[in-house]
C-alpha atoms as a PDB file:
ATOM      1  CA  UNK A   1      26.190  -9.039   7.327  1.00  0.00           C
ATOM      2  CA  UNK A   2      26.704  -5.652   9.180  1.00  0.00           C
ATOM      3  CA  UNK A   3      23.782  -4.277  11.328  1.00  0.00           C
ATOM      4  CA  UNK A   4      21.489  -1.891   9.897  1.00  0.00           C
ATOM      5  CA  UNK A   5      21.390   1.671  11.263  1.00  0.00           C
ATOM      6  CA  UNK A   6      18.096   2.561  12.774  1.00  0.00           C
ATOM      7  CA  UNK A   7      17.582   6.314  13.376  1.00  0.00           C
ATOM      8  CA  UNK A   8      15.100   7.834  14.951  1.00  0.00           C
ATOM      9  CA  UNK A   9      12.446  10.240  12.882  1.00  0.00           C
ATOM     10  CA  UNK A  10      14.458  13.442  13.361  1.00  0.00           C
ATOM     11  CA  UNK A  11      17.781  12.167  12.799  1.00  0.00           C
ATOM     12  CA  UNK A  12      16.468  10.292   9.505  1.00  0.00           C
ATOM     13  CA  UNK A  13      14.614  13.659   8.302  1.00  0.00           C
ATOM     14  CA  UNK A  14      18.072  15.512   9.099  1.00  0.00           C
ATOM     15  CA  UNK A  15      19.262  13.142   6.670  1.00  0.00           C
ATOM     16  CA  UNK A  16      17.029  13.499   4.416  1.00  0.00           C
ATOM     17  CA  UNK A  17      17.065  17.207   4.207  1.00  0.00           C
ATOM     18  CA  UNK A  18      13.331  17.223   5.436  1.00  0.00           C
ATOM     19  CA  UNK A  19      11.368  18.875   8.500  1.00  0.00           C
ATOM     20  CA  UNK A  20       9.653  16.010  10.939  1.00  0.00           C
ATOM     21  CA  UNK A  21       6.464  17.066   9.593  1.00  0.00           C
ATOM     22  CA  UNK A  22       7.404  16.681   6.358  1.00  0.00           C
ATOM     23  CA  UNK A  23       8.846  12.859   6.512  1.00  0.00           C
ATOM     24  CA  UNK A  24       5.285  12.518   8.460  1.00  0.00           C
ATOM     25  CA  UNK A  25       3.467  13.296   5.897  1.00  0.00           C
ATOM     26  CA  UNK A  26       4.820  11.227   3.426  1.00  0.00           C
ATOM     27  CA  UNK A  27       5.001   8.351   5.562  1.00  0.00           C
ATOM     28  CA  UNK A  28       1.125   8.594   5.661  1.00  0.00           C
ATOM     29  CA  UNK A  29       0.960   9.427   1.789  1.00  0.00           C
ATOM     30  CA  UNK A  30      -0.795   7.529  -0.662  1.00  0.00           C
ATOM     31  CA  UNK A  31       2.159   7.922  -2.814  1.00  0.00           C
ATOM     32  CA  UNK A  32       5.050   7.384  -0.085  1.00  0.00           C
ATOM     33  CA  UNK A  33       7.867   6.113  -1.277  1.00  0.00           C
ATOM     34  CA  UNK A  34       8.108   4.002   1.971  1.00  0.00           C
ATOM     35  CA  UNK A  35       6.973   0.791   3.177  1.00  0.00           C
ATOM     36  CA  UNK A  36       6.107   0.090   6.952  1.00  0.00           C
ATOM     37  CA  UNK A  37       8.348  -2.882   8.285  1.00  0.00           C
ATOM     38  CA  UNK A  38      11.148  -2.307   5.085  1.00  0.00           C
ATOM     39  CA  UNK A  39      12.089   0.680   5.591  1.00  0.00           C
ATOM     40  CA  UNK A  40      10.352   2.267   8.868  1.00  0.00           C
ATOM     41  CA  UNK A  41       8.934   0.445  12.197  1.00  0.00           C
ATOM     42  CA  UNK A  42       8.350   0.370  15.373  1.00  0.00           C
ATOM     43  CA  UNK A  43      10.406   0.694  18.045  1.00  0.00           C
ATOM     44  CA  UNK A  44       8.527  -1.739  20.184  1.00  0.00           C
ATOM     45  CA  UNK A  45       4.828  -2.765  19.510  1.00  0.00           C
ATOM     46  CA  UNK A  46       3.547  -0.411  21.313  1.00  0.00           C
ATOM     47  CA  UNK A  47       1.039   1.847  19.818  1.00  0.00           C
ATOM     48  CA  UNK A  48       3.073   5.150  21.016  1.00  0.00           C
ATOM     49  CA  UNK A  49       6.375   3.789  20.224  1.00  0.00           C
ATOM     50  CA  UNK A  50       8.831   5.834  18.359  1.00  0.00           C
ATOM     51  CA  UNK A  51       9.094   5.084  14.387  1.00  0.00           C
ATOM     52  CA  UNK A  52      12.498   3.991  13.443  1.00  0.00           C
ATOM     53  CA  UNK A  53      14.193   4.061  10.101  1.00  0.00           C
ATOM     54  CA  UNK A  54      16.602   1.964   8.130  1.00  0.00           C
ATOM     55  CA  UNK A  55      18.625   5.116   7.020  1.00  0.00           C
ATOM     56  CA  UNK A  56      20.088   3.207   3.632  1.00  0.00           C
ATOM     57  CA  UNK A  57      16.960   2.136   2.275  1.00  0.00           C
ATOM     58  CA  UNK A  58      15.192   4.874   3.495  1.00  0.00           C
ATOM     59  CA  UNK A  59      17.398   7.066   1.482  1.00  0.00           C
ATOM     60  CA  UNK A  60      17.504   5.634  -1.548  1.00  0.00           C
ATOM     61  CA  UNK A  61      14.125   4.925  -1.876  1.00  0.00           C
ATOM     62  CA  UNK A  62      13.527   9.250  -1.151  1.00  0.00           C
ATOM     63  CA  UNK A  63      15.945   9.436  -4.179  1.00  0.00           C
ATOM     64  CA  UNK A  64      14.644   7.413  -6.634  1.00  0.00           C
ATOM     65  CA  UNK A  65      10.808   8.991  -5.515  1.00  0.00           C
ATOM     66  CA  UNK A  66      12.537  12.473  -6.086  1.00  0.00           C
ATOM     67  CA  UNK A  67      13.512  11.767  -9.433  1.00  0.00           C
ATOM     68  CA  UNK A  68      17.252  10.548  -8.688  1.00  0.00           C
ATOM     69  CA  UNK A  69      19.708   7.962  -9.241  1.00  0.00           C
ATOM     70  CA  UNK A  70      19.708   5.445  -6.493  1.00  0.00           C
END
């Protein structure tokens, strides 16, 4: 099974065609299309650790949300 690819906040919103602040605020959305541990986490425990994202998941999950095909 290949590795997933982690990115970093920026990198995923780059990806997603989003600003920071705008993958932010969805993370913390009632209606996010994302889960915490499935598709973003943690880079360490540590409280003021960087969020990482699985990119695929992350991705389709934003498309389906939007209104797409996954």
């Amino acid at each position: 099974m290949p590795e997933k690819n982690w990115l970093l906040t920026g990198p995923m919103a780059d990806e997603l065609g989003i600003s920071v602040r705008t993958i932010h605020h969805w993370r913390t959305s009632d209606q996010t299309p994302w889960q915490e541990g499935r598709h973003y986490k943690r880079r360490t425990p540590a409280d003021k650790s960087p969020w990482i994202w699985d990119s695929e998941l992350t991705l389709k999950a934003w498309e389906v949300a939007k209104g797409g095909a996954a």
